[in-house]
N, C-alpha and C. Protein backbone atom coordinates (compact mmCIF):
# COMPACT_ATOMS: atom_id res chain seq x y z
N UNK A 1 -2.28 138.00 48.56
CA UNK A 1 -2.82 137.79 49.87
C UNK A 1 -3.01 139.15 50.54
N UNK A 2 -4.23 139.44 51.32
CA UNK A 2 -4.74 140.34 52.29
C UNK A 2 -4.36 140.14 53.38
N UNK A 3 -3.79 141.50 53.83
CA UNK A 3 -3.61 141.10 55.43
C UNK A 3 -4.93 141.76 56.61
N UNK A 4 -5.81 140.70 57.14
CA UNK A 4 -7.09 141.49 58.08
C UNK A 4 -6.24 142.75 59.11
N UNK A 5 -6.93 143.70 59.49
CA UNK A 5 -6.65 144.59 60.37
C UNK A 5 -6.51 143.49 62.00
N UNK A 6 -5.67 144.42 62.40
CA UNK A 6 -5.81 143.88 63.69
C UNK A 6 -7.12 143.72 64.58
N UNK A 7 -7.74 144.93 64.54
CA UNK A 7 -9.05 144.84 65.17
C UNK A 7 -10.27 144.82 64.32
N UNK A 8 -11.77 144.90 64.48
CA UNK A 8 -13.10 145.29 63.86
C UNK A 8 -13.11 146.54 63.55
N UNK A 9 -13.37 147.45 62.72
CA UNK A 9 -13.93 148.69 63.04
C UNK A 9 -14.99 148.94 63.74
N UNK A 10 -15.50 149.93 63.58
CA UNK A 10 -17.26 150.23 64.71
C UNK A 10 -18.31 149.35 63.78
N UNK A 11 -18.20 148.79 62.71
CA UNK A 11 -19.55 147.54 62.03
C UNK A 11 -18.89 146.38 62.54
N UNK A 12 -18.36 146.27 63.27
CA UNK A 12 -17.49 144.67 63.33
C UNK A 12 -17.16 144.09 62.27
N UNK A 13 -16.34 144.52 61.25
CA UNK A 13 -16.18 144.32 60.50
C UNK A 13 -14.32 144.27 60.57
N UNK A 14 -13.14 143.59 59.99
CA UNK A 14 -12.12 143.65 59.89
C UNK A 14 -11.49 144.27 58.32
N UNK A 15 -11.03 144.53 58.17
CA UNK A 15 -10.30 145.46 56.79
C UNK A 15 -10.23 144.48 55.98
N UNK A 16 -10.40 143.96 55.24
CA UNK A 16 -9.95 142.97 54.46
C UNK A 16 -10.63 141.80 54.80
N UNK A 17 -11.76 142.00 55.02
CA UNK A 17 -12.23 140.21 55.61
C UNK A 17 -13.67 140.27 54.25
N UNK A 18 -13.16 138.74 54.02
CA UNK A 18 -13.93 138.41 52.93
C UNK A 18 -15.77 137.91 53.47
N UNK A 19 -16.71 138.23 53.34
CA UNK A 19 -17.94 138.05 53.37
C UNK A 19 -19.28 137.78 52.26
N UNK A 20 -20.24 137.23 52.05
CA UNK A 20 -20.99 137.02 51.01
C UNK A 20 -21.86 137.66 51.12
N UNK A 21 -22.48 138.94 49.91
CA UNK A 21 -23.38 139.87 50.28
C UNK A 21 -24.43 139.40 49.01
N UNK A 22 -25.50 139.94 49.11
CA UNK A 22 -26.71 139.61 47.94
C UNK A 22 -27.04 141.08 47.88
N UNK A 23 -26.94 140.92 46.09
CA UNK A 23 -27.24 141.96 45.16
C UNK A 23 -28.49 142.37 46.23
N UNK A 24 -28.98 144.27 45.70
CA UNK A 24 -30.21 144.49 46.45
C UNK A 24 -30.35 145.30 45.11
N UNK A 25 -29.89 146.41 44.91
CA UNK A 25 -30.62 147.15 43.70
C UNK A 25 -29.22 147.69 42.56
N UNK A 26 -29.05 147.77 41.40
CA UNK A 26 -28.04 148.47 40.62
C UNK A 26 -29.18 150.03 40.50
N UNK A 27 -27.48 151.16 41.12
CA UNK A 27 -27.53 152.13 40.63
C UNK A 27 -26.57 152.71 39.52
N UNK A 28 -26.84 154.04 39.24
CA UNK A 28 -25.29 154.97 38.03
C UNK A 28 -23.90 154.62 38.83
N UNK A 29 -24.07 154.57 39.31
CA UNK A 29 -22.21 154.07 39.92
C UNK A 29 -21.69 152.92 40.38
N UNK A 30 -22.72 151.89 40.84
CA UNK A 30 -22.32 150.55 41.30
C UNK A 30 -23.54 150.05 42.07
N UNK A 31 -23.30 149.25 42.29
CA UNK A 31 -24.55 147.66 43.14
C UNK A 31 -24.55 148.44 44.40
N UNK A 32 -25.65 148.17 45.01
CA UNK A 32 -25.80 148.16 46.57
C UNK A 32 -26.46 146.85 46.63
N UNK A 33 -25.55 146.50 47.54
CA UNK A 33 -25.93 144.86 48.60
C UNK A 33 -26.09 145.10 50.11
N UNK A 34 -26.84 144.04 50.49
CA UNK A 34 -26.85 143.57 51.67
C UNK A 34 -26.17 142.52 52.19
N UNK A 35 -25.57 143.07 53.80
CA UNK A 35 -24.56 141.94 54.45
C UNK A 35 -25.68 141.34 55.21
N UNK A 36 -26.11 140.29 55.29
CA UNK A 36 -26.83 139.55 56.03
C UNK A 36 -26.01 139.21 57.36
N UNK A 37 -24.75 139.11 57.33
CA UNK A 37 -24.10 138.38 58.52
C UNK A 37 -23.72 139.25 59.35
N UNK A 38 -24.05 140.75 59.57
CA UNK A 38 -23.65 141.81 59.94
C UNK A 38 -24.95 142.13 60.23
N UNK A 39 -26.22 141.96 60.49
CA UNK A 39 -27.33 143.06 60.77
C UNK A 39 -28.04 143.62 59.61
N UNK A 40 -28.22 143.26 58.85
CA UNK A 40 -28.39 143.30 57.18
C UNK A 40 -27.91 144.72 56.81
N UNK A 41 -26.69 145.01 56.89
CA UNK A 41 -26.03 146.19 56.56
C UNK A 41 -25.87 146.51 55.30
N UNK A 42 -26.23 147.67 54.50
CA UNK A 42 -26.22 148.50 53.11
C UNK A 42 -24.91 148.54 52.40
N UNK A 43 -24.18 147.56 51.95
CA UNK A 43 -22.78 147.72 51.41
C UNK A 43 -22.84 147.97 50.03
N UNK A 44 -21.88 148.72 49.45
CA UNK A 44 -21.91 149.24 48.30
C UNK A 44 -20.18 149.07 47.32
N UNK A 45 -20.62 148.28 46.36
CA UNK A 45 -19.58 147.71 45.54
C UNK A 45 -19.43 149.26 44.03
N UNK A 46 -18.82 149.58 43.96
CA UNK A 46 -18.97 150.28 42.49
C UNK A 46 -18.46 149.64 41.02
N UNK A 47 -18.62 149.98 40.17
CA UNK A 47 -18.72 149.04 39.41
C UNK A 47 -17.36 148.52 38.57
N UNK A 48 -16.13 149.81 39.33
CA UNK A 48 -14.76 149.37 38.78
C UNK A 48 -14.33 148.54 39.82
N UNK A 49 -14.83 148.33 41.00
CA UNK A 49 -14.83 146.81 41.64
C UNK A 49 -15.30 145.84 41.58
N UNK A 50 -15.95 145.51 40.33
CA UNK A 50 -16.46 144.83 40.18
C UNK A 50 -16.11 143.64 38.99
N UNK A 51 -16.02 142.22 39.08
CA UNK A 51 -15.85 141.42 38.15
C UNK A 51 -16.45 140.73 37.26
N UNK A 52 -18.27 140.62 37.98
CA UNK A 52 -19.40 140.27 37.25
C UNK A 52 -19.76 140.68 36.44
N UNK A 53 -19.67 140.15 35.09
CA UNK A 53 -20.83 140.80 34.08
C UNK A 53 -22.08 141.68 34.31
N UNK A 54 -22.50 142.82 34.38
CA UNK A 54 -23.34 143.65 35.07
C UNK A 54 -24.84 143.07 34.35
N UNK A 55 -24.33 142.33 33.79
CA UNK A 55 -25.85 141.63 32.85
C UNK A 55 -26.49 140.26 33.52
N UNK A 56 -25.18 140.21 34.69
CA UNK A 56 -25.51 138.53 35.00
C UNK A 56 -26.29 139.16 36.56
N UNK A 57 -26.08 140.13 36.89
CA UNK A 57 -26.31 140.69 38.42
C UNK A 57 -27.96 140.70 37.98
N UNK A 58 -28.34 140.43 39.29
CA UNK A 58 -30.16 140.61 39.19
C UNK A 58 -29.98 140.66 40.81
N UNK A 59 -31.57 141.10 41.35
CA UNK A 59 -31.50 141.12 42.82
C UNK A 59 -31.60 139.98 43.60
N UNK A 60 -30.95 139.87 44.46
CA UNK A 60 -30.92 138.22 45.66
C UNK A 60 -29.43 137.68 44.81
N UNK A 61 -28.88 138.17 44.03
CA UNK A 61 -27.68 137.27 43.30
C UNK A 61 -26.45 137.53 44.63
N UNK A 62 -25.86 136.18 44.99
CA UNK A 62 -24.99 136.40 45.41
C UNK A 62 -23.64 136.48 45.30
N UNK A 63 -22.46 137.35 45.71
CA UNK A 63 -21.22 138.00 45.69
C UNK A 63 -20.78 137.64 46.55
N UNK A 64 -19.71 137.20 46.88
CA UNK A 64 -18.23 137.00 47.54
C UNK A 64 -17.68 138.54 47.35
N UNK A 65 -17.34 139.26 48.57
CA UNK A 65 -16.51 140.50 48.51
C UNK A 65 -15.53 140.37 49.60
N UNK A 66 -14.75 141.42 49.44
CA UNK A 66 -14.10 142.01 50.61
C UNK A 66 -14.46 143.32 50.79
N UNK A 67 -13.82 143.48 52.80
CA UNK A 67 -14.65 144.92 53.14
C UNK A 67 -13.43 146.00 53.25
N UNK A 68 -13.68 146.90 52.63
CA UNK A 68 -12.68 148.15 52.45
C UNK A 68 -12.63 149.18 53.43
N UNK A 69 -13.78 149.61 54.08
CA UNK A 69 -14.43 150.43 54.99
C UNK A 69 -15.76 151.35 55.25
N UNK A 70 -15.91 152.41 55.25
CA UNK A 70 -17.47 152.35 55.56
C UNK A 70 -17.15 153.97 55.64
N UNK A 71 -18.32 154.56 55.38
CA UNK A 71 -18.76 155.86 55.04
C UNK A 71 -19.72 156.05 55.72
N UNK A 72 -20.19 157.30 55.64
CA UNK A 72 -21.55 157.32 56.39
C UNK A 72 -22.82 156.28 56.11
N UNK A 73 -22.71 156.71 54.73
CA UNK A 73 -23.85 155.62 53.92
C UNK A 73 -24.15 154.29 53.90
N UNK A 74 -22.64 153.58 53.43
CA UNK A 74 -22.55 152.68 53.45
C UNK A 74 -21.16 151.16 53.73
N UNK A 75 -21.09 150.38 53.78
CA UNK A 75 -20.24 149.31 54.05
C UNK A 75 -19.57 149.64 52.19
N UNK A 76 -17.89 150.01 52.26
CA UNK A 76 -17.26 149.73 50.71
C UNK A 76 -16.99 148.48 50.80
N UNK A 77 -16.90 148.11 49.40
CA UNK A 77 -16.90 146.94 49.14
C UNK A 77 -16.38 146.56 47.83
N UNK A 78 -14.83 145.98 48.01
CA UNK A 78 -14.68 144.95 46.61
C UNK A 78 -15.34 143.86 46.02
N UNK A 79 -15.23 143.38 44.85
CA UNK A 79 -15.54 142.03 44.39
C UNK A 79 -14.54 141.09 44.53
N UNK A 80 -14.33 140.02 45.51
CA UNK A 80 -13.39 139.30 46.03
C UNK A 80 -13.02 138.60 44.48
N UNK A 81 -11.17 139.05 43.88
CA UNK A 81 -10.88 138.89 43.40
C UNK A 81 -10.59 140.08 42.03
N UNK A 82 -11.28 141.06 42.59
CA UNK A 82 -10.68 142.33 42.02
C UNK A 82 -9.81 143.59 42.68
């Protein structure tokens, strides 16, 4: 079990809060998705967070994650259940 942060960070987002993002493109280091429920925000899973077969991922596929925190670039992101 995860424990959420007390508050949002600056994406409104909570530490540990689970959300459903859709594949957008695979790069050399991991998936970039989009959070639709957030403002369609750029989140980025890498691929040792990851549990999907990288063969089964195509774009619009959707993921169950959790949110780790955020970089300049982008929303981090586990694969809920890794």
């Amino acid at each position: 079990m995860y424990l959420l942060s007390d508050q949002p960070d600056m994406t409104g987002l909570f530490i540990n809060q689970n959300t459903k993002v859709r594949v957008q493109k695979l790069t050399e280091e991991g998936i970039e998705v989009i959070i639709h429920a957030r403002g369609d925000k750029l989140g980025f899973i890498p691929y040792c967070n990851l549990l999907t077969n990288i063969n089964q991922l195509f774009k619009g596929k959707s993921l169950y994650v959790r949110y780790l925190g955020y970089n300049e670039r982008y929303l981090l992101l586990t694969e809920e259940g890794a």
